[in-house]
Protein backbone atom coordinates (compact mmCIF):
# COMPACT_ATOMS: atom_id res chain seq x y z
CA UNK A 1 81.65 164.49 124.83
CA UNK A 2 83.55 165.32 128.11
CA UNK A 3 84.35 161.74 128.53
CA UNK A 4 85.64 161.65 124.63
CA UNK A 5 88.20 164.71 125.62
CA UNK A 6 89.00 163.20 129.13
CA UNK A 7 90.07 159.71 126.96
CA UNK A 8 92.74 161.99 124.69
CA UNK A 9 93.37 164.31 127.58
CA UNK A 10 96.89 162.87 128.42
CA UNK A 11 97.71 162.58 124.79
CA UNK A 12 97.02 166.28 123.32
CA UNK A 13 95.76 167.75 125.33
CA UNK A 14 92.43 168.65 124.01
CA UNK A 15 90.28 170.89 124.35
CA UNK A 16 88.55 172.01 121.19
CA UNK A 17 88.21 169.50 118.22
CA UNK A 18 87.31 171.53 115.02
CA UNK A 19 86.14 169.35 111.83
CA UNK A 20 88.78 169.68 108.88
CA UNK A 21 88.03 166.80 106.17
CA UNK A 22 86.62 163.63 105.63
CA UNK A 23 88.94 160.89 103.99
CA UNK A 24 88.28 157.83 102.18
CA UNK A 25 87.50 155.64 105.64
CA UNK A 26 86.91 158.30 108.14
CA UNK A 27 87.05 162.11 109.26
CA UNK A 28 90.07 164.46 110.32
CA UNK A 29 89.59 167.08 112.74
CA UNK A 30 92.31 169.34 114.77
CA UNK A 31 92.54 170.38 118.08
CA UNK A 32 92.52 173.93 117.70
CA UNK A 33 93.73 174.40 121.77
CA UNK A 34 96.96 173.19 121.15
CA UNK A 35 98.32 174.76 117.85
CA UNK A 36 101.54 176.62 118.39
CA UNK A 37 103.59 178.79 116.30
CA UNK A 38 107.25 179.46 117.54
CA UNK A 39 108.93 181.70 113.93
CA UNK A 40 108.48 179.68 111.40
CA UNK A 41 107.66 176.55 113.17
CA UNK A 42 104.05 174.88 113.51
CA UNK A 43 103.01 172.17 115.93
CA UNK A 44 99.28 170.94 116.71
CA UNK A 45 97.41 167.86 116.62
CA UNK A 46 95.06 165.87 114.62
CA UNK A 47 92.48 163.32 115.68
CA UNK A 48 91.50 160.78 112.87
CA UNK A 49 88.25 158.93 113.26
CA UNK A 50 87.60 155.69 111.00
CA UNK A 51 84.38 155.24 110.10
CA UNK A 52 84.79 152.19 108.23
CA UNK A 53 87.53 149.58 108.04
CA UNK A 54 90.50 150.49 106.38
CA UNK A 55 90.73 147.26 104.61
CA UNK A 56 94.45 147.05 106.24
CA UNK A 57 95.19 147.90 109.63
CA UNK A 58 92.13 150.05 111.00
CA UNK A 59 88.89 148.68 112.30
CA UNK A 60 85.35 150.77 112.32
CA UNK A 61 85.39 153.19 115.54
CA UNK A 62 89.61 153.34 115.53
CA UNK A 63 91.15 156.66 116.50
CA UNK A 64 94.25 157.74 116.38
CA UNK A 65 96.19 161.17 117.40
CA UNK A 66 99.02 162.63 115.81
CA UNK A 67 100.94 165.56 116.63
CA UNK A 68 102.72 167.56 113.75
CA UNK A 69 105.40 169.66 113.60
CA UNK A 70 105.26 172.14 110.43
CA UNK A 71 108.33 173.72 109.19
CA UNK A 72 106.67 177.17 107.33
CA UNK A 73 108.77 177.24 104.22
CA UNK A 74 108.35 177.11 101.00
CA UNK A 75 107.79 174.24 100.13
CA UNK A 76 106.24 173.62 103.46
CA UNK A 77 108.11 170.55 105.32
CA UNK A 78 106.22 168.07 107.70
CA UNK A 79 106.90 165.44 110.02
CA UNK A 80 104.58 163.33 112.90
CA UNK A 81 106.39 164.05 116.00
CA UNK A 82 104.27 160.98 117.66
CA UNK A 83 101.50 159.24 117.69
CA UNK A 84 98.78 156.79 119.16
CA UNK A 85 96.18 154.51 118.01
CA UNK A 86 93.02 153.32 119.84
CA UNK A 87 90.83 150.94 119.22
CA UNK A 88 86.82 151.25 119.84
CA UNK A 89 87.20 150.37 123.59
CA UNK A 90 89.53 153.64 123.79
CA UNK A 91 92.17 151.03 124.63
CA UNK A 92 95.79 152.06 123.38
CA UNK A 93 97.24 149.63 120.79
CA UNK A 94 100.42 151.23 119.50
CA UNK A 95 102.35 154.45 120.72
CA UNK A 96 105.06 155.79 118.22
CA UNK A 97 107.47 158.35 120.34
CA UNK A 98 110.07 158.45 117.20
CA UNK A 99 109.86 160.81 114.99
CA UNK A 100 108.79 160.05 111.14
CA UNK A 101 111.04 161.63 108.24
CA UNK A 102 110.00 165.14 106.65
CA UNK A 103 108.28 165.13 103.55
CA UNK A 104 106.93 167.96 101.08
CA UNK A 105 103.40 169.34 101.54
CA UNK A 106 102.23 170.61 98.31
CA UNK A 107 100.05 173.72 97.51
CA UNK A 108 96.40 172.52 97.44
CA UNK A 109 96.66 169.00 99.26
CA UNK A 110 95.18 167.10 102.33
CA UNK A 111 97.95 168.47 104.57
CA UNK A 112 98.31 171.83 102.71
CA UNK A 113 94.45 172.82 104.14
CA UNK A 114 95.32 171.42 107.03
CA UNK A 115 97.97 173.35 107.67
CA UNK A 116 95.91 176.27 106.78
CA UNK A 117 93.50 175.14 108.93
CA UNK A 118 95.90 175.12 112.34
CA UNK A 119 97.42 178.25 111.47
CA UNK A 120 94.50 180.31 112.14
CA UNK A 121 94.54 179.12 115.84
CA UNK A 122 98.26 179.15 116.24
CA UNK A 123 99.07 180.93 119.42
């Protein structure tokens, strides 16, 4: 375990991975050590563990981070801020610094509980 947190260390940060969801290839958990609140702004991070292949780009044992930046209106707003994807070896193969566009999160979805999730950490 230490040697899992040391690996993502220099990308979140991590600390304290808590379990959110499982998805159709893999599981989603959140690092509740970094979740920050600043008004009505949310950032934190999410590790996402495939399990299987995704058929498409991720093999069994991938991993990628992703840090999220939450903007708490209503609608909610949402955009990856960066993130990185590493193969089974724990070996980087891509880095995305640039943020993505915003898009809606909608009451009751994947991100909405994951949101909901972060926000009882948020320092």
């Amino acid at each position: 375990m230490m040697l899992f947190l040391f690996m993502f260390a220099n990308t979140a940060l991590a600390t304290n991975w808590v379990y959110y969801n499982n998805f159709s290839d893999g599981r989603s958990y959140i690092d509740t050590e970094t979740v920050y609140r600043s008004g009505n702004t949310l950032y934190f991070w999410e590790l996402v563990m495939y399990d299987k292949d995704s058929g498409v780009y991720y093999l069994t044992g991938d991993r990628s981070t992703i840090r999220y930046e939450v903007k708490l209106t209503s609608p909610r707003t949402m955009r990856e801020l960066e993130y990185h994807d590493y193969d089974s070896n724990n070996k980087e193969f891509y880095y995305e610094p640039t943020p993505s566009n915003w898009w809606n999160v909608y009451t009751g979805d994947f991100f909405d509980g994951m949101i909901n999730l972060a926000l009882r950490y948020a320092k």
